[in-house]
Structure formats: structure tokens, C-alpha cells
N, C-alpha and C. Protein backbone atom coordinates (compact mmCIF):
# COMPACT_ATOMS: atom_id res chain seq x y z
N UNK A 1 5.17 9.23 7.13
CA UNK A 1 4.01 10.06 7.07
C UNK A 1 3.39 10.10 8.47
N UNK A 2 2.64 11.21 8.86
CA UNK A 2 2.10 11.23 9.60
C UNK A 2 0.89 11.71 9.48
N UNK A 3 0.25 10.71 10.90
CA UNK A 3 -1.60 10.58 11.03
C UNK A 3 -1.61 11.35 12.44
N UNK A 4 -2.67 11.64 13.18
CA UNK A 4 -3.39 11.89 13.99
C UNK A 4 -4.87 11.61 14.23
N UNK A 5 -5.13 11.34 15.52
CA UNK A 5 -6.56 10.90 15.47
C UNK A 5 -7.54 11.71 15.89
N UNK A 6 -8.67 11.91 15.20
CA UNK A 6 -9.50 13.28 16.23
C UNK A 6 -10.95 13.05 16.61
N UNK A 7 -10.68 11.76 16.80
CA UNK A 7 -11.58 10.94 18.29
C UNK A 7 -11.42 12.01 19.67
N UNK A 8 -12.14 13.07 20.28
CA UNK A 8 -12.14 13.58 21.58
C UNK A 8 -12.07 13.09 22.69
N UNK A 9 -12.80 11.60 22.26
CA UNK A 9 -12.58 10.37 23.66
C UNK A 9 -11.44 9.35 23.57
N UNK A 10 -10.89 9.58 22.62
CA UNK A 10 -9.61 8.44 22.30
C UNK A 10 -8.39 9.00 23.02
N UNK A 11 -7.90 8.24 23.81
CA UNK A 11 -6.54 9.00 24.39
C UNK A 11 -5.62 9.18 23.07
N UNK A 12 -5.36 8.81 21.75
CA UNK A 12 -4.67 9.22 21.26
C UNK A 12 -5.14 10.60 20.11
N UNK A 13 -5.94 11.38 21.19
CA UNK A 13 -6.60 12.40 20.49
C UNK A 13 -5.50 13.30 20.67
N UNK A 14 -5.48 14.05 18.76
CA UNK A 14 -4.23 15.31 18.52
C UNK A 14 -3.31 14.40 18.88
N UNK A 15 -2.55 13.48 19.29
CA UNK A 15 -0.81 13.14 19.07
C UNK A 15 -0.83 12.32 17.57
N UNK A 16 0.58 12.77 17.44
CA UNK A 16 1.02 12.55 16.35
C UNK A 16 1.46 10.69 15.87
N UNK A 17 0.71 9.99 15.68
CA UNK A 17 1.55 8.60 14.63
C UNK A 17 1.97 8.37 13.45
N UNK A 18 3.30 8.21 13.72
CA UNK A 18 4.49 8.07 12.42
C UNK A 18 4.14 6.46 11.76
N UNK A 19 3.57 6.80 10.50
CA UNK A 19 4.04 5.33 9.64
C UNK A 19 5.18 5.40 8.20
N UNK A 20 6.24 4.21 8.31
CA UNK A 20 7.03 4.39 7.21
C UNK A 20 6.16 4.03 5.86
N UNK A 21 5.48 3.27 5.60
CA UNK A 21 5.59 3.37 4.42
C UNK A 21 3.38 2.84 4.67
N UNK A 22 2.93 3.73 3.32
CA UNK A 22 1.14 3.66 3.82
C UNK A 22 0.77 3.55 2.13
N UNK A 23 -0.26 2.68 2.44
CA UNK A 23 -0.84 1.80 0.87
C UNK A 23 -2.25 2.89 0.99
N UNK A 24 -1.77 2.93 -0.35
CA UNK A 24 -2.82 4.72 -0.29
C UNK A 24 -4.34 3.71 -1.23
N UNK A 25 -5.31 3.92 -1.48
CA UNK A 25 -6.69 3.40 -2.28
C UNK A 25 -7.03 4.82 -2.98
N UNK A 26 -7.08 4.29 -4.11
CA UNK A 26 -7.97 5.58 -5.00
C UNK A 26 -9.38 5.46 -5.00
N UNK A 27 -10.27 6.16 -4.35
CA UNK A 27 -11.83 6.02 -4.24
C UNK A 27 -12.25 7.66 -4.50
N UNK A 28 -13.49 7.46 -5.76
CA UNK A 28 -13.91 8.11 -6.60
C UNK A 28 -13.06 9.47 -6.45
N UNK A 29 -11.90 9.48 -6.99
CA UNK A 29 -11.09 10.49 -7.41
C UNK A 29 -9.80 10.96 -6.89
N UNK A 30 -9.71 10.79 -5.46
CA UNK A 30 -9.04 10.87 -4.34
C UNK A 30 -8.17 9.84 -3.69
N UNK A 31 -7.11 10.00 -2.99
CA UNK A 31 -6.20 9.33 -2.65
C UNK A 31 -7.01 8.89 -0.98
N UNK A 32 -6.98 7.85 -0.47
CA UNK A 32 -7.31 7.70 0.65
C UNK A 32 -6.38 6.32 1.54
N UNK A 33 -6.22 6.81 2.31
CA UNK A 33 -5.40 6.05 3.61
C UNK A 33 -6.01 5.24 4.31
N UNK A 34 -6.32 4.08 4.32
CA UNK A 34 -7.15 3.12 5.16
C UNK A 34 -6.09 3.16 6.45
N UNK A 35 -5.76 3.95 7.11
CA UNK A 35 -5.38 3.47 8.43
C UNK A 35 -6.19 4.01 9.60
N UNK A 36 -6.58 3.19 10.51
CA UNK A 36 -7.37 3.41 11.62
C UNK A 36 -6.60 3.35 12.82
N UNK A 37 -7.16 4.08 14.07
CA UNK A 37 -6.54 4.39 15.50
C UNK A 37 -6.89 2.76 16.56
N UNK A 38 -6.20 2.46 16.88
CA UNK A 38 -5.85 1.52 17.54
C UNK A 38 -6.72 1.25 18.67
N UNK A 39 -7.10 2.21 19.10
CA UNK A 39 -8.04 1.85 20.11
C UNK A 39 -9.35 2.34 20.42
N UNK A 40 -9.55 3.68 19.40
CA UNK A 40 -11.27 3.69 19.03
C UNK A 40 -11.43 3.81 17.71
N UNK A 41 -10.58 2.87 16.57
CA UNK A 41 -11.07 2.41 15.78
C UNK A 41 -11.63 3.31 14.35
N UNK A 42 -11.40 4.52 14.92
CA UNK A 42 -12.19 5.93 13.79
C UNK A 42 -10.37 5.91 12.61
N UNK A 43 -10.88 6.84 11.86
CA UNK A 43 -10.41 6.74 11.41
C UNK A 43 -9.11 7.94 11.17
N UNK A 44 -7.87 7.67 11.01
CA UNK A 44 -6.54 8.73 11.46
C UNK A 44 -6.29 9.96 9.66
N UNK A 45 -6.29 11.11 10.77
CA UNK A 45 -5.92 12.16 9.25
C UNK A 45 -4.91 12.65 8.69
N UNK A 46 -4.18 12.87 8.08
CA UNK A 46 -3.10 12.80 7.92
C UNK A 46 -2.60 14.29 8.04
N UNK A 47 -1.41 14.40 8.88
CA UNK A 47 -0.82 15.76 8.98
C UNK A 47 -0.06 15.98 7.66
N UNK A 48 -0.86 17.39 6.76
CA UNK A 48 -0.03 18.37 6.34
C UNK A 48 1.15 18.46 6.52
N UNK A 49 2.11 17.97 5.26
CA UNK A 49 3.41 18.21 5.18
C UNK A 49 3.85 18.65 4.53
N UNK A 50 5.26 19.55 3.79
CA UNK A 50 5.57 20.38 2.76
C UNK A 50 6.72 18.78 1.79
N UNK A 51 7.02 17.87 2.40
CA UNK A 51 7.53 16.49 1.32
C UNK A 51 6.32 16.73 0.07
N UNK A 52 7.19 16.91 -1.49
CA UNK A 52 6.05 16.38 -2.54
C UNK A 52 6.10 14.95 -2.13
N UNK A 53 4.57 14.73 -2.72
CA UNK A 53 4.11 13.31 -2.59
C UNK A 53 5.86 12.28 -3.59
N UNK A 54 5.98 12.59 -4.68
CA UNK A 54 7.22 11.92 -5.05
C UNK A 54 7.92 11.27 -4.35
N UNK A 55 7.97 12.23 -3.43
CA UNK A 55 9.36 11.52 -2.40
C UNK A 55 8.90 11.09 -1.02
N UNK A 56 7.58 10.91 -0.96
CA UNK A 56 7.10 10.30 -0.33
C UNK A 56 7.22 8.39 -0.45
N UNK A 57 7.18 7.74 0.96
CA UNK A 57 6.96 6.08 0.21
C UNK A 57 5.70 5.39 0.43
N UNK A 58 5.06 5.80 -0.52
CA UNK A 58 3.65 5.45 -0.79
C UNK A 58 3.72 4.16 -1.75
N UNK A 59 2.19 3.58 -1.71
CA UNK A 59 2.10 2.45 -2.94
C UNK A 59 0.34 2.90 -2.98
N UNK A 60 0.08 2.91 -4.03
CA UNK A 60 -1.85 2.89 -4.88
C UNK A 60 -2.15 1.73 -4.33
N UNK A 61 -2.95 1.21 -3.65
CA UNK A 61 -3.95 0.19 -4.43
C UNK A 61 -5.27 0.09 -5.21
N UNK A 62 -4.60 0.46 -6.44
CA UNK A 62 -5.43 0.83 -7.05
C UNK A 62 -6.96 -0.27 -7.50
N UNK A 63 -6.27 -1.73 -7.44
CA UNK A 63 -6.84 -2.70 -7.63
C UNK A 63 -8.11 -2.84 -6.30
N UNK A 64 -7.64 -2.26 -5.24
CA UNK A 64 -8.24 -2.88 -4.04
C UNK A 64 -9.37 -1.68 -3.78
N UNK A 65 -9.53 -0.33 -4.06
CA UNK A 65 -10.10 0.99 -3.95
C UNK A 65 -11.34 0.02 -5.01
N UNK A 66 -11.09 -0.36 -6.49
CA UNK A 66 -12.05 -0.43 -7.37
C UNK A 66 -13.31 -1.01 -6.80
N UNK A 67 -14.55 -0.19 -7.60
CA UNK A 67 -16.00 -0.66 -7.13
C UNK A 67 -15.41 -2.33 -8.45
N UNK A 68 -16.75 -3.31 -7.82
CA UNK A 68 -16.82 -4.60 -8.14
C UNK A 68 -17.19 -5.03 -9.43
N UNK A 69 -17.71 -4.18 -10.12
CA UNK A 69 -17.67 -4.28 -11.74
C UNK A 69 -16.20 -3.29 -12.16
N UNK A 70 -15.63 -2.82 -11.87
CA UNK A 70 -14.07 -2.37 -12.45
C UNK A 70 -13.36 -3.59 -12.07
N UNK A 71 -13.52 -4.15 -11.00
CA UNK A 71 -12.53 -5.41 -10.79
C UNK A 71 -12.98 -6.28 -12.03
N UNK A 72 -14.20 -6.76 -11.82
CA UNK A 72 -14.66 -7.99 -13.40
C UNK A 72 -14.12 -7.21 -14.56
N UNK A 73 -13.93 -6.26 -14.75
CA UNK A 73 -13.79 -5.50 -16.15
C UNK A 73 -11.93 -6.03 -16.60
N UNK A 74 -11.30 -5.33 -15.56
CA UNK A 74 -9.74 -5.49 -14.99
C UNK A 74 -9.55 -6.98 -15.75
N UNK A 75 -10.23 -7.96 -14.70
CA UNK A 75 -9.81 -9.49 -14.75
C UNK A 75 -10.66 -9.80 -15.57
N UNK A 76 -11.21 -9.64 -16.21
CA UNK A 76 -11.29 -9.97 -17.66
C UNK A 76 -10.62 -9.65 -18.90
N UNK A 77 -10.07 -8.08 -18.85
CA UNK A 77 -9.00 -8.06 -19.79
C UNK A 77 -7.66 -9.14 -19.21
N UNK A 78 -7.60 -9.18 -18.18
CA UNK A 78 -5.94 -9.97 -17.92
C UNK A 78 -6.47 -11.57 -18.60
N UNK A 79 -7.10 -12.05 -18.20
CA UNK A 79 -7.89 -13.32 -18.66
C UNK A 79 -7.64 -13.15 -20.30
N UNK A 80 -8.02 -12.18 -20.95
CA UNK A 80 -8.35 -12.14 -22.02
C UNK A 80 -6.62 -12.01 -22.95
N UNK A 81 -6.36 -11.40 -22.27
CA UNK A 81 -4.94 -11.57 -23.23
C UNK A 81 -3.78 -12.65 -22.37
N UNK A 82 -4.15 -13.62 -21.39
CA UNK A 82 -3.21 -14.59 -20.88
C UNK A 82 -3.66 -15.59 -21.84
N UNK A 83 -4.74 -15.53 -22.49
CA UNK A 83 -5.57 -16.83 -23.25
C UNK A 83 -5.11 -16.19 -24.22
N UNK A 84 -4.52 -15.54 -25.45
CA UNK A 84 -4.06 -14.82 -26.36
C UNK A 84 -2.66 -15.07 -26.55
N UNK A 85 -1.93 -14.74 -25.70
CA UNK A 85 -0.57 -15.83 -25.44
C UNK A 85 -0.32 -17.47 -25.30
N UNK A 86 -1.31 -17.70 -24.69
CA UNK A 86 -1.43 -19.24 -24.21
C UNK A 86 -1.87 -19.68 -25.70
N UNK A 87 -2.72 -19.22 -26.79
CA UNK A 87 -3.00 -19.26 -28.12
C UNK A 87 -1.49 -19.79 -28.87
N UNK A 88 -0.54 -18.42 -28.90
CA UNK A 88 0.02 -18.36 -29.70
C UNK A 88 1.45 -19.50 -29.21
N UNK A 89 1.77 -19.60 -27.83
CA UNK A 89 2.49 -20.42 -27.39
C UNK A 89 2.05 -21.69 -28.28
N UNK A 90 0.87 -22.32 -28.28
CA UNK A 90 0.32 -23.67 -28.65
C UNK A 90 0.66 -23.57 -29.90
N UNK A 91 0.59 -22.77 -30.34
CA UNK A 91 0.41 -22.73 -32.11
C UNK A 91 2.43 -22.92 -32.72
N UNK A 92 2.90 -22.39 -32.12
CA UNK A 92 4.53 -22.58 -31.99
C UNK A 92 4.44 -23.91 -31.76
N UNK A 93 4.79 -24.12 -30.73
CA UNK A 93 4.52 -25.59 -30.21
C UNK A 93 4.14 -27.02 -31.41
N UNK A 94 2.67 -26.41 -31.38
CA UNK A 94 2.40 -27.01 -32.69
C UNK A 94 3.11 -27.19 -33.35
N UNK A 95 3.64 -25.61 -34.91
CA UNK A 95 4.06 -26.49 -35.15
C UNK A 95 5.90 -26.70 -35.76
N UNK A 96 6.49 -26.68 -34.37
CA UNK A 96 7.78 -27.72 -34.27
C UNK A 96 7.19 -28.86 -34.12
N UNK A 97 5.99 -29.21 -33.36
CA UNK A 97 5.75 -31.00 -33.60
C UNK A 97 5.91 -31.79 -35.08
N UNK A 98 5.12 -30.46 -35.81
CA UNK A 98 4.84 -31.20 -36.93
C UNK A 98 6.06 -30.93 -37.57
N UNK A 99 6.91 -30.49 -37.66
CA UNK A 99 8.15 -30.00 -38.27
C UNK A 99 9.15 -31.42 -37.99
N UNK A 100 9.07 -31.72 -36.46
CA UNK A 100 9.70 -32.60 -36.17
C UNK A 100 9.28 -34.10 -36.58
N UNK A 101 7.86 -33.90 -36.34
CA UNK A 101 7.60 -35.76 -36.91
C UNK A 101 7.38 -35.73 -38.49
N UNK A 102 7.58 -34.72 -39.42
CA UNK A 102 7.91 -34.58 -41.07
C UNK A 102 9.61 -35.15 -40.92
N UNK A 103 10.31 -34.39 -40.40
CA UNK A 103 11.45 -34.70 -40.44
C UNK A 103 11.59 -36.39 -39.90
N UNK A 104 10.99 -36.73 -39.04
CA UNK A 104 11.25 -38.20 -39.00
C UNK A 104 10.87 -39.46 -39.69
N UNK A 105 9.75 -38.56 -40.38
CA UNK A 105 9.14 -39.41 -41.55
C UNK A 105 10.05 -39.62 -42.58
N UNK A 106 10.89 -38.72 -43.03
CA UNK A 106 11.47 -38.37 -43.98
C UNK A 106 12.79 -39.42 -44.03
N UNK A 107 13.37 -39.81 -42.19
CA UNK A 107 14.59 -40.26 -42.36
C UNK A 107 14.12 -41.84 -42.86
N UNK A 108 15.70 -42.14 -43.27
CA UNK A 108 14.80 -43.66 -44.40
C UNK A 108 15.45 -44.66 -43.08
């Protein structure tokens, strides 16, 4: 993909920088590119290309874009069903114990 920077005082004003692969953030609706110009720091726009995004090599972060109550919301459902598994693991667990110390009771 390519960026450009349009800083007027930045020597890398209008040339073109190639990145292979750019971690895109979804913020309120929109795809956005956190990459910045190297040496005044503003921020780089991305040149118009006819590639669909598909075949582009992009990644979301979708986790990292979220305002700070979508994150608590997020990690609380993951919380909420790792403790839901961790439930039912114990309860298995369980009970072969008891399966197993019946059966040892049992031997004479």
C-alpha cells in the first residue's frame, strides 16, 4: 500500500511510501491507518488504488480502535464464557473422581 505525506515543510512532502503489510483500526465507522511520517510526525494518506481491498494485506484492529467501555464489554464476555468452560471442565473432572473412588470402594 501506499501513503504519502502532505506536511508542505516535511521533505517527504507528495513522495510516495510503500508499506507491505498495514494494521488498519476501525474508529467510529471507518477504516483508519495509524501510520505517521518519520520526520514531521503528521500523519500519511493513503494513495488511491484500483487493488479491491480483498487482495489487499491488511489486518483490523479492531480490538485496539475500541472506545474503553467496548473493551470492558469485549473482556467481559471472554471472561464470562472462559469461567463457563472452566465450570464444566470441573464438573467432568468431578465426577470421574467420584466414579473412580466408588469403584475403589467397591474392590474387596
Amino acid at each position: 500500500m501506499k501513503f504519502k505525506c502532505v506536511n508542505e515543510k516535511c521533505e517527504y512532502f507528495g513522495e510516495e511510501l510503500s508499506f507491505h503489510s498495514v494494521k488498519f483500526q476501525y474508529i467510529d465507522g471507518k477504516l483508519f491507518a495509524p501510520i505517521f511520517c518519520n520526520l514531521c510526525g503528521k500523519h500519511l494518506v493513503e494513495i488511491p488504488d484500483d487493488t479491491p481491498i480483498s487482495e489487499k494485506n491488511i489486518s483490523i484492529g479492531k480490538f485496539a480502535g475500541m472506545i474503553p467501555q467496548q473493551r470492558q464489554q469485549v473482556l467481559k464476555k471472554r471472561a464470562k464464557e472462559h469461567a463457563t468452560k472452566v465450570e464444566k471442565i470441573d464438573e467432568i473432572k468431578r465426577h470421574k473422581w467420584t466414579e473412580a473412588v466408588e469403584k475403589f470402594k467397591k474392590v474387596p
